[in-house]
N, C-alpha and C. Protein backbone atom coordinates (compact mmCIF):
# COMPACT_ATOMS: atom_id res chain seq x y z
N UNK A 1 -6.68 3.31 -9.45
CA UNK A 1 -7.07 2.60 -10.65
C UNK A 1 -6.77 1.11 -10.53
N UNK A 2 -5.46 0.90 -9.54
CA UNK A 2 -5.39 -0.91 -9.91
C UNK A 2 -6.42 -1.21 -8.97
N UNK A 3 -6.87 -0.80 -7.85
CA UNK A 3 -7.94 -1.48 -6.98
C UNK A 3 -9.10 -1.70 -7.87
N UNK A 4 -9.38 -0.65 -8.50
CA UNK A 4 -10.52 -0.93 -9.26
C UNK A 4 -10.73 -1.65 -10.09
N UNK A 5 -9.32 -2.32 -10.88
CA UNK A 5 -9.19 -3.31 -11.90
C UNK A 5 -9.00 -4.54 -11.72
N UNK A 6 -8.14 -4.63 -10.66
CA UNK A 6 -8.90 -6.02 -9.45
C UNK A 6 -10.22 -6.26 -9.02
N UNK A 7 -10.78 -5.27 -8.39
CA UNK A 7 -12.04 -5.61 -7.89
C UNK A 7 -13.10 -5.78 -9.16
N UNK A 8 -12.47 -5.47 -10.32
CA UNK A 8 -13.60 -5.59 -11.51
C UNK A 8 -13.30 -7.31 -11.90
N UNK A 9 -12.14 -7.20 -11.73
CA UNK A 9 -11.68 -8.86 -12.64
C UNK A 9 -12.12 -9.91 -11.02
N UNK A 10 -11.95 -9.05 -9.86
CA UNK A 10 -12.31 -10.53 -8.86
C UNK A 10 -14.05 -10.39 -8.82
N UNK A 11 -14.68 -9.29 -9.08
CA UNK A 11 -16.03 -10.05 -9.01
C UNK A 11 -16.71 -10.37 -9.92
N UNK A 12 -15.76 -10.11 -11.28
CA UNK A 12 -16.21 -11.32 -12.96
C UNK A 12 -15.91 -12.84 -12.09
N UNK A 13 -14.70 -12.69 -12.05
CA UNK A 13 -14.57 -14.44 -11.52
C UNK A 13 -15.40 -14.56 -10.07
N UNK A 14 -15.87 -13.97 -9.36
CA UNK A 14 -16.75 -14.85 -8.77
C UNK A 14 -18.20 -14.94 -9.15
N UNK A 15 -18.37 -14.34 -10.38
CA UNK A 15 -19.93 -14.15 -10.68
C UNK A 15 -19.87 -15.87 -11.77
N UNK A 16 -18.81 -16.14 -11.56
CA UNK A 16 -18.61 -17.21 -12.41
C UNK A 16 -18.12 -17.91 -12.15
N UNK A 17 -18.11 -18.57 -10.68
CA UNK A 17 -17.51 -19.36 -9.62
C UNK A 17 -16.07 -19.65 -9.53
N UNK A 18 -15.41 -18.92 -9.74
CA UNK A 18 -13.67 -18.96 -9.76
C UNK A 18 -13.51 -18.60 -8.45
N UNK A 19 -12.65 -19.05 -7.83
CA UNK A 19 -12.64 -18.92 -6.38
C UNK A 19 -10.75 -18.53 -5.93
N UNK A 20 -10.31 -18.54 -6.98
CA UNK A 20 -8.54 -18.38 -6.77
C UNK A 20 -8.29 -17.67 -7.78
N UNK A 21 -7.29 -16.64 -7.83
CA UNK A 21 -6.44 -15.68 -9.01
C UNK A 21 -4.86 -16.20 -9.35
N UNK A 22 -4.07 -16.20 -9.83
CA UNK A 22 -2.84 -15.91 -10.00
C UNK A 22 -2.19 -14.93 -10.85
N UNK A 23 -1.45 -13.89 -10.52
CA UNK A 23 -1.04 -12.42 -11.86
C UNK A 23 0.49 -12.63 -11.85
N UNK A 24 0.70 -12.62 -12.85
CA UNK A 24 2.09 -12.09 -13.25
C UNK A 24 2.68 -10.77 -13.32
N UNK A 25 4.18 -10.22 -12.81
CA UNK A 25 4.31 -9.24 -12.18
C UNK A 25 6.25 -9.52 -12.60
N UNK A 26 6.54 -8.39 -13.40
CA UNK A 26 8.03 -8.27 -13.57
C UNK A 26 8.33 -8.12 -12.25
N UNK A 27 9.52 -8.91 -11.77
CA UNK A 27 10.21 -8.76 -10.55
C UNK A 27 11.00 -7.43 -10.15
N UNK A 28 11.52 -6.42 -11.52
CA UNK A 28 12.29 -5.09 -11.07
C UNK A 28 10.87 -4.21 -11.63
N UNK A 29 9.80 -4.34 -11.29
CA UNK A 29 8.37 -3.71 -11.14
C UNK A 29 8.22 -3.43 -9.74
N UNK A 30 9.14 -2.41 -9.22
CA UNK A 30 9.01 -2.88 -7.63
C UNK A 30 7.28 -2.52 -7.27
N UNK A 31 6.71 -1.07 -7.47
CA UNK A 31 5.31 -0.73 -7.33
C UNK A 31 4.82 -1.81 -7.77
N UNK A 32 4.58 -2.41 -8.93
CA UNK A 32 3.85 -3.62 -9.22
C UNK A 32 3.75 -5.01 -7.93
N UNK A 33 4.90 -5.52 -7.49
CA UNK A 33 5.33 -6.42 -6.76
C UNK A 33 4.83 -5.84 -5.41
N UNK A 34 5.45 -4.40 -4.73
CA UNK A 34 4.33 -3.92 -3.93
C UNK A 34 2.88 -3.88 -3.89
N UNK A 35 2.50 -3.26 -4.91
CA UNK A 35 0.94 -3.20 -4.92
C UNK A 35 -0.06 -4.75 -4.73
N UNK A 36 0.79 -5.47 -5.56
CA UNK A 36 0.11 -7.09 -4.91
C UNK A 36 0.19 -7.68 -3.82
N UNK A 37 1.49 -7.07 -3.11
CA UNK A 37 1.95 -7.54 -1.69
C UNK A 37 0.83 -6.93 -0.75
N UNK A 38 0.74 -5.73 -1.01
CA UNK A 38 -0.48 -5.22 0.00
C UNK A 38 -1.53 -5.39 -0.69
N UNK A 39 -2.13 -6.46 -1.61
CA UNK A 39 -3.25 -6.88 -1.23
C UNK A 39 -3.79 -8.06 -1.14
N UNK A 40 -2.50 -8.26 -0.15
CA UNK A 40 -2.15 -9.84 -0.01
C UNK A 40 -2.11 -10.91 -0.60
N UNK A 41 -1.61 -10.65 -1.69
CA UNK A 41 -0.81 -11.83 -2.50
C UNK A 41 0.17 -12.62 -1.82
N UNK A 42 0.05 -13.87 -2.52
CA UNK A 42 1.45 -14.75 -1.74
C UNK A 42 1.93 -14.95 -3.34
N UNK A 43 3.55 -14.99 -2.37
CA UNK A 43 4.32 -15.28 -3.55
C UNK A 43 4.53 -16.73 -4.16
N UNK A 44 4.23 -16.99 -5.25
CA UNK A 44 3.74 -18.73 -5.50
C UNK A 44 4.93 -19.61 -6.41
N UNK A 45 5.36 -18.96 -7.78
CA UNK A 45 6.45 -19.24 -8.24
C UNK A 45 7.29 -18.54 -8.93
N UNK A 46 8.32 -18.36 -9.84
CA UNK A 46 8.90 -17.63 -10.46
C UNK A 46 9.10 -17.71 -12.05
N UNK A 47 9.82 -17.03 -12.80
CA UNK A 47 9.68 -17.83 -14.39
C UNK A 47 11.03 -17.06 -14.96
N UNK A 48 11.07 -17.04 -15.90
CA UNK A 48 12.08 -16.14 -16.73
C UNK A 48 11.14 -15.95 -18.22
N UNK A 49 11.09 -14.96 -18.61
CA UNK A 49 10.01 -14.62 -19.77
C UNK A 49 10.89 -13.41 -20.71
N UNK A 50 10.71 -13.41 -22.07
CA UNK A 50 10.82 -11.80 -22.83
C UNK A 50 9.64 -11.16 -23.19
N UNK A 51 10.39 -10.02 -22.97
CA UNK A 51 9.61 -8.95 -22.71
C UNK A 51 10.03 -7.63 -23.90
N UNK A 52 9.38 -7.09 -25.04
CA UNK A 52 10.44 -6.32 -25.75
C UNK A 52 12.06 -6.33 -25.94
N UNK A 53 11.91 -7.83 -26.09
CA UNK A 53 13.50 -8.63 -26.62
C UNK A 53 14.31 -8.45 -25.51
N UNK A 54 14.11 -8.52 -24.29
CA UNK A 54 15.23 -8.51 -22.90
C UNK A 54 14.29 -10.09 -22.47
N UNK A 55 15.31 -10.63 -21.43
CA UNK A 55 14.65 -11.52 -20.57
C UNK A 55 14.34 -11.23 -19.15
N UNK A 56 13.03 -11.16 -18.63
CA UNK A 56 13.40 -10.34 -17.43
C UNK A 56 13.06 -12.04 -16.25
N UNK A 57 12.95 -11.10 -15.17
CA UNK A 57 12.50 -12.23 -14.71
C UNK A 57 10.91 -12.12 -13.56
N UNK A 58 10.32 -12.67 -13.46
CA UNK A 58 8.49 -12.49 -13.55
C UNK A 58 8.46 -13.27 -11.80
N UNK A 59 7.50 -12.93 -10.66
CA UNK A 59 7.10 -13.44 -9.99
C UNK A 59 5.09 -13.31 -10.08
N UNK A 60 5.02 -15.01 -9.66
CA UNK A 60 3.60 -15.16 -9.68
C UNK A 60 2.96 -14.78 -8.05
N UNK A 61 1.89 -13.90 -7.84
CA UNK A 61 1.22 -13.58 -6.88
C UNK A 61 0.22 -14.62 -6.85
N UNK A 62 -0.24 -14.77 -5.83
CA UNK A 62 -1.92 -15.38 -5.61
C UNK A 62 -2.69 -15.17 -4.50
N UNK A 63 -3.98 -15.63 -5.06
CA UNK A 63 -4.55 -15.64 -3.70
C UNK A 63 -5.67 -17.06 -3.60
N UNK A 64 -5.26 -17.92 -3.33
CA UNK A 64 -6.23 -19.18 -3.27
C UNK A 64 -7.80 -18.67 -2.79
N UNK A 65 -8.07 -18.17 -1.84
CA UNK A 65 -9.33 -18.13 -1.80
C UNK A 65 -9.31 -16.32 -2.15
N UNK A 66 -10.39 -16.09 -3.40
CA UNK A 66 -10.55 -14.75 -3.57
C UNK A 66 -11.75 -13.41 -2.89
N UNK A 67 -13.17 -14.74 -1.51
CA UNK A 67 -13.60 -14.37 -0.71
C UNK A 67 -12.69 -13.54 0.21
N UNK A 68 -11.28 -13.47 0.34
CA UNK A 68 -10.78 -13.12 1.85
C UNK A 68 -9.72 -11.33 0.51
N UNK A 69 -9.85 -11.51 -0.36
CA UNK A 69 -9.47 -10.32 -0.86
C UNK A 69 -10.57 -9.23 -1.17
N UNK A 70 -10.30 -7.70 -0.05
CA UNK A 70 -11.10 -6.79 0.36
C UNK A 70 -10.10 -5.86 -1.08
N UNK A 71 -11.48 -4.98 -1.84
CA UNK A 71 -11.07 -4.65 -2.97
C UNK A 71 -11.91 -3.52 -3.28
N UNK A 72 -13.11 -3.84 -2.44
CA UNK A 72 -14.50 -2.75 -2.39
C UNK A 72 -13.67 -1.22 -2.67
């Protein structure tokens, strides 16, 4: 299901010339933080955010060019 929800949101943005993503991703989300890692995300910056009244802490994935992310 997340491949499919990527590949739906990366070929809205390229049907609409967006050419880069960035997602936010709780850092103790380890599957989350995995699942972007293998599909080659780079890790870009960090934040501190609340979340249902805790503060957790968030890493940003990306992918500058979204031609080279295989999602088919």
């Amino acid at each position: 299901m997340g491949r499919q929800l990527v590949s739906a949101v990366v070929n809205h943005f390229k049907e609409r010339g967006i050419r880069s993503m960035l997602v936010w991703v709780m850092e103790q989300n380890e599957s989350g933080v995995g699942f972007y890692k293998r599909m080659g995300g780079k890790e870009y910056i960090r934040r501190t955010s609340e979340f249902g009244g805790s503060v957790v802490d968030d890493v940003a994935y990306g992918w500058k060019d979204l031609s080279v992310l295989c999602v088919e």
